[in-house]
Protein backbone atom coordinates (compact mmCIF):
# COMPACT_ATOMS: atom_id res chain seq x y z
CA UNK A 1 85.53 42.64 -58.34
CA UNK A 2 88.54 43.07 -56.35
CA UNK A 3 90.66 43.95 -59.33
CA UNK A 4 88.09 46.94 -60.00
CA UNK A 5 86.13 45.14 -62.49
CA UNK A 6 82.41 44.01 -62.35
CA UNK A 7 82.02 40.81 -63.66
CA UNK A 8 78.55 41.08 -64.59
CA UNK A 9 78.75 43.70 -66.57
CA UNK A 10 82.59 44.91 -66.67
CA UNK A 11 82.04 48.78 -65.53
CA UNK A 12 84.71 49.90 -63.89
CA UNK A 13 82.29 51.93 -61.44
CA UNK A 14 83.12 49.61 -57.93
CA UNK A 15 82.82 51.41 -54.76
CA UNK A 16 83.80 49.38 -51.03
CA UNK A 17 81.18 49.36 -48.42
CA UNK A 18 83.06 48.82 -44.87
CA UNK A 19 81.65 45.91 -42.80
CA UNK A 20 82.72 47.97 -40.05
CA UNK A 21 79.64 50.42 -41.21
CA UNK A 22 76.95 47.77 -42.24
CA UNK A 23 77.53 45.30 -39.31
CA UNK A 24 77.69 42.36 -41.58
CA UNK A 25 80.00 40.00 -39.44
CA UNK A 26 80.94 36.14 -39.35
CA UNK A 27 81.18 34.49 -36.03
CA UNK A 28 84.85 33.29 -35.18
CA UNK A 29 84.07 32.53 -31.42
CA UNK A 30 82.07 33.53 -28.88
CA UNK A 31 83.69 36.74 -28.27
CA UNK A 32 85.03 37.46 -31.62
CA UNK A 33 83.77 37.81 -35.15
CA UNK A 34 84.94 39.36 -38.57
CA UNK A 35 83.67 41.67 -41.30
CA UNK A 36 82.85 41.46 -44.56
CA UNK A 37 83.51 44.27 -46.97
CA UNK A 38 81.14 44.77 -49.56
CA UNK A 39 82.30 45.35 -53.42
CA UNK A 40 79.38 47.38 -55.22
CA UNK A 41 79.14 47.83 -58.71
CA UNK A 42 76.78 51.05 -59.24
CA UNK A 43 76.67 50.42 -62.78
CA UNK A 44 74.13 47.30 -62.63
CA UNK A 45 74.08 46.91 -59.08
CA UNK A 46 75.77 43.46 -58.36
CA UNK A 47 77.64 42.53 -55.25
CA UNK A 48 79.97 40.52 -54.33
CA UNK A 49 81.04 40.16 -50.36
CA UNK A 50 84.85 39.36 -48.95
CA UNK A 51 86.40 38.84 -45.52
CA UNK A 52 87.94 41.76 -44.36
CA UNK A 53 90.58 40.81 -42.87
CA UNK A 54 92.31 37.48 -44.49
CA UNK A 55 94.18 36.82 -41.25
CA UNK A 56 90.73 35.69 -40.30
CA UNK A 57 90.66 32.78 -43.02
CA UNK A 58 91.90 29.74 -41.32
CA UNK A 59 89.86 30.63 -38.06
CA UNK A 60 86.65 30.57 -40.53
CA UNK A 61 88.06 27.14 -41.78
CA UNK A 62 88.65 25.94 -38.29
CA UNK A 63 85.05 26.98 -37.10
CA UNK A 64 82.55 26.52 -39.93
CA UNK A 65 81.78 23.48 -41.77
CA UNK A 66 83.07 23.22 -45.33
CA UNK A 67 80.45 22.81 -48.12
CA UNK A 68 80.39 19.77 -49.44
């Protein structure tokens, strides 16, 4: 969805959400955390959710247990 395309249904109707704004925030320590941005296609409604700031990647790697 980040290249402006749903891939549900392939409208090009996506709008950004700010994690900032909806408080949706992964834990990096005890005194820090992140945001996730929220890609919304108002088309058909799907989502899809990214880290808004990439910097942030490798502390998420360091702190949370990969799927396995």
């Amino acid at each position: 969805m980040k290249d402006g395309i749903c891939p549900k249904c392939g409208a090009k109707e996506i709008h950004i959400v700010d994690g900032n704004r909806t408080g949706i925030s992964i834990s990096l320590s005890w005194s820090r955390n992140t945001f996730a941005n929220l890609y919304v296609c108002v088309k058909c409604g799907y989502i899809e959710m990214f880290v808004e700031d990439e910097e942030d990647l490798p502390r998420i790697a360091e702190r949370w247990r990969k799927f396995e």
